[in-house]
N, C-alpha and C. Protein backbone atom coordinates (compact mmCIF):
# COMPACT_ATOMS: atom_id res chain seq x y z
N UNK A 1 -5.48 11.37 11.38
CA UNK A 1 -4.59 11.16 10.27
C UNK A 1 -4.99 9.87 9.58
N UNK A 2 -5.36 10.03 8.18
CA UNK A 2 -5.22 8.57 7.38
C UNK A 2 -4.13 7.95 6.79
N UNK A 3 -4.37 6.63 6.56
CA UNK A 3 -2.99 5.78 6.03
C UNK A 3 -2.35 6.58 5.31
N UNK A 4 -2.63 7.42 3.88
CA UNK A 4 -1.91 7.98 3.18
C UNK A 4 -0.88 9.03 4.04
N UNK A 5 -1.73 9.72 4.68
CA UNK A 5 -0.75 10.73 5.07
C UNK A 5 0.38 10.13 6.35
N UNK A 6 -0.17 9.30 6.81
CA UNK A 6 0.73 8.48 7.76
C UNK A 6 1.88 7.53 6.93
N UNK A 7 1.90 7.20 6.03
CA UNK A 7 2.44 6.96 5.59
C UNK A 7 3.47 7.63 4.56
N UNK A 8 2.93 8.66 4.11
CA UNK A 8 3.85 9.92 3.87
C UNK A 8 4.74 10.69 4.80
N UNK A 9 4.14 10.75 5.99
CA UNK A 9 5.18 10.87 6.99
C UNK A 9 6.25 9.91 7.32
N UNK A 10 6.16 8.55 7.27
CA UNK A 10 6.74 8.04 7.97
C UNK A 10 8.02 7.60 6.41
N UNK A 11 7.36 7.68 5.26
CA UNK A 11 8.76 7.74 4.04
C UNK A 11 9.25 9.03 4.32
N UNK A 12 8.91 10.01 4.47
CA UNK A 12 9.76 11.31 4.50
C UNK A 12 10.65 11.40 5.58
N UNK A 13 9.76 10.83 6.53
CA UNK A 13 11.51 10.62 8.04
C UNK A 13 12.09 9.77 8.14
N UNK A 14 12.25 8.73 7.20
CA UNK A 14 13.12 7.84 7.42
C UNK A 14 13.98 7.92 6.26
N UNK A 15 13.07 8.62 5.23
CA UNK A 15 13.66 8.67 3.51
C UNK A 15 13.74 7.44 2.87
N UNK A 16 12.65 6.40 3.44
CA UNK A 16 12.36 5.63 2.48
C UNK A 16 11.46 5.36 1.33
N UNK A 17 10.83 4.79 0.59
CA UNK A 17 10.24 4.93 -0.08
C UNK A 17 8.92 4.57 -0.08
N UNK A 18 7.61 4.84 -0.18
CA UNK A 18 6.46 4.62 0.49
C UNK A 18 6.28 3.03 0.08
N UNK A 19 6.05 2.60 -0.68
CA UNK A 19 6.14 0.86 -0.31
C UNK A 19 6.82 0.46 0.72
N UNK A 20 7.94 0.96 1.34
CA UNK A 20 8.87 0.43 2.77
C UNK A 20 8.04 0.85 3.72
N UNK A 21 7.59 2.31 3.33
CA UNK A 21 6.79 2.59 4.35
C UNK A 21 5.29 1.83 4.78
N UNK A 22 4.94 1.46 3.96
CA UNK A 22 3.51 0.84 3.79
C UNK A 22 3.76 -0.66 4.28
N UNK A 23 5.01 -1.63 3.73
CA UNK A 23 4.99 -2.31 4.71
C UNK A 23 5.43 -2.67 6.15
N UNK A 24 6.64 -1.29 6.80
CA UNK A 24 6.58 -0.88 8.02
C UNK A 24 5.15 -0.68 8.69
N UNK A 25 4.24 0.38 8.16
CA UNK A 25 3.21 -0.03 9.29
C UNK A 25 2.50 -1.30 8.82
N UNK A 26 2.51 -2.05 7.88
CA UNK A 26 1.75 -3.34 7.96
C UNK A 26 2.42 -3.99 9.28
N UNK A 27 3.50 -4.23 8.93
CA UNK A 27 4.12 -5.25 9.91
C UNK A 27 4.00 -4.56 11.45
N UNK A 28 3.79 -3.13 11.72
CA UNK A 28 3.49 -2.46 12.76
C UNK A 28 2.25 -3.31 13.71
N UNK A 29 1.00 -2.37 12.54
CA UNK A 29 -0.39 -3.17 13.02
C UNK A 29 -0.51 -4.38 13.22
N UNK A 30 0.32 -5.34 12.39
CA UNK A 30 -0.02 -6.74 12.39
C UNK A 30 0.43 -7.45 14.14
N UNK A 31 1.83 -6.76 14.53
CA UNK A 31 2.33 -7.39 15.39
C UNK A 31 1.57 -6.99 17.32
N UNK A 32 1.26 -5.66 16.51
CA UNK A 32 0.52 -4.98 17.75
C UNK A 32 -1.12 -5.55 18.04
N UNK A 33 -1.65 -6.05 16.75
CA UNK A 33 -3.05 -6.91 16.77
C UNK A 33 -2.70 -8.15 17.57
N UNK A 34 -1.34 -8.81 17.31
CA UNK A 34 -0.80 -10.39 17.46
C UNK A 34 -0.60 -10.68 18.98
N UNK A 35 -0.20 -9.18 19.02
CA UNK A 35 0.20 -9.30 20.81
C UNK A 35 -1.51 -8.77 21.54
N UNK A 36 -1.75 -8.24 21.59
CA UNK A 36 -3.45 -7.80 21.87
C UNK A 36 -4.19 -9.17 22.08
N UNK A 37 -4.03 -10.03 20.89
CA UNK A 37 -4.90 -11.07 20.96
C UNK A 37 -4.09 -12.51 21.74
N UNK A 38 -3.52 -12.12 22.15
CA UNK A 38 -2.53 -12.78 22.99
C UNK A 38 -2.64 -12.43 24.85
N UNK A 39 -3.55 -11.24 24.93
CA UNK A 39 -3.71 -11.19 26.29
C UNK A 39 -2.59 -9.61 26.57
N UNK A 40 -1.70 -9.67 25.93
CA UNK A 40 -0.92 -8.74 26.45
C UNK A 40 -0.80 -7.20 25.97
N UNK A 41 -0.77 -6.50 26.51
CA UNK A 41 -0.48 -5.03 26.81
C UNK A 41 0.25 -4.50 26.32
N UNK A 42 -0.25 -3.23 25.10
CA UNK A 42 0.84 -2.47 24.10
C UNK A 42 1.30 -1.34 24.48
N UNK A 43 2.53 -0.80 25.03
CA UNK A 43 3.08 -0.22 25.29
C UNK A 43 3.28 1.03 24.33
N UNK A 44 3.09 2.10 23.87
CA UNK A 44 3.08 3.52 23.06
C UNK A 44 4.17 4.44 23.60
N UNK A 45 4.98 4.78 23.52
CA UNK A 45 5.79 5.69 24.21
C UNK A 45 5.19 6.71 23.65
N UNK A 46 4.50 7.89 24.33
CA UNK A 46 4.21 8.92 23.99
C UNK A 46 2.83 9.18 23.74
N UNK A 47 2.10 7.90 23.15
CA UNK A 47 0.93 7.67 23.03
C UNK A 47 -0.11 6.85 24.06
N UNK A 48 0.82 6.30 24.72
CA UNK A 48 0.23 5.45 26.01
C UNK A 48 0.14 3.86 25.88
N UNK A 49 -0.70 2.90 26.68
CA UNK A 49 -0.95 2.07 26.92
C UNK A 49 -1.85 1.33 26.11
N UNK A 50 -2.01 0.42 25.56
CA UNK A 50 -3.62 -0.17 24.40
C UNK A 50 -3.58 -1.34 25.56
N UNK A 51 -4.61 -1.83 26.23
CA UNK A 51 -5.04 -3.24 26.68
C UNK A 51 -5.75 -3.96 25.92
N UNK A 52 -5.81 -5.35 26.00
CA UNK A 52 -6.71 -6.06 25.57
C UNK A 52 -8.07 -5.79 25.90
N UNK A 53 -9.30 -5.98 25.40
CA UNK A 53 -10.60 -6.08 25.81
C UNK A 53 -11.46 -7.15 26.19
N UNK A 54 -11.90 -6.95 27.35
CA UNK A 54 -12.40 -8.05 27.43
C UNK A 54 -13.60 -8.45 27.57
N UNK A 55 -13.74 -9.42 26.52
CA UNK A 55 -15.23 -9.37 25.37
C UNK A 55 -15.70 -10.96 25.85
N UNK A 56 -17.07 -11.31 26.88
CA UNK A 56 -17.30 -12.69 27.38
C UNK A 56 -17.89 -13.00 26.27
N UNK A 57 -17.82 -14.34 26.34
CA UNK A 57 -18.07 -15.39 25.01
C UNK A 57 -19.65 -15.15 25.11
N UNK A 58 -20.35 -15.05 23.70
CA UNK A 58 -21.41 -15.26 23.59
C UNK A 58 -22.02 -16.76 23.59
């Protein structure tokens, strides 16, 4: 699925309007990148688990 259509879904089930929607998943991705780079572990209900990676310093 791409942004558009993900984002068409997500104004049609909430019945907001796709700018709300567009910055719902901004603020989505942003917080789920914030915690990632923080060491900690994203939780998905339904979708599963995201861990951090761990990438040794060049």
């Amino acid at each position: 699925m791409k942004t558009p259509e993900l984002l068409d879904r997500i104004a049609s089930s909430t019945g907001c309007p796709p700018a709300v929607a567009a910055d719902q998943l901004d603020q989505l991705v942003t917080n789920l990148v914030a915690k990632l780079r923080r060491g900690k572990r994203v939780i998905i209900p339904g979708l599963g688990t995201i861990r951090p990676a761990k990438v040794e310093p060049k």
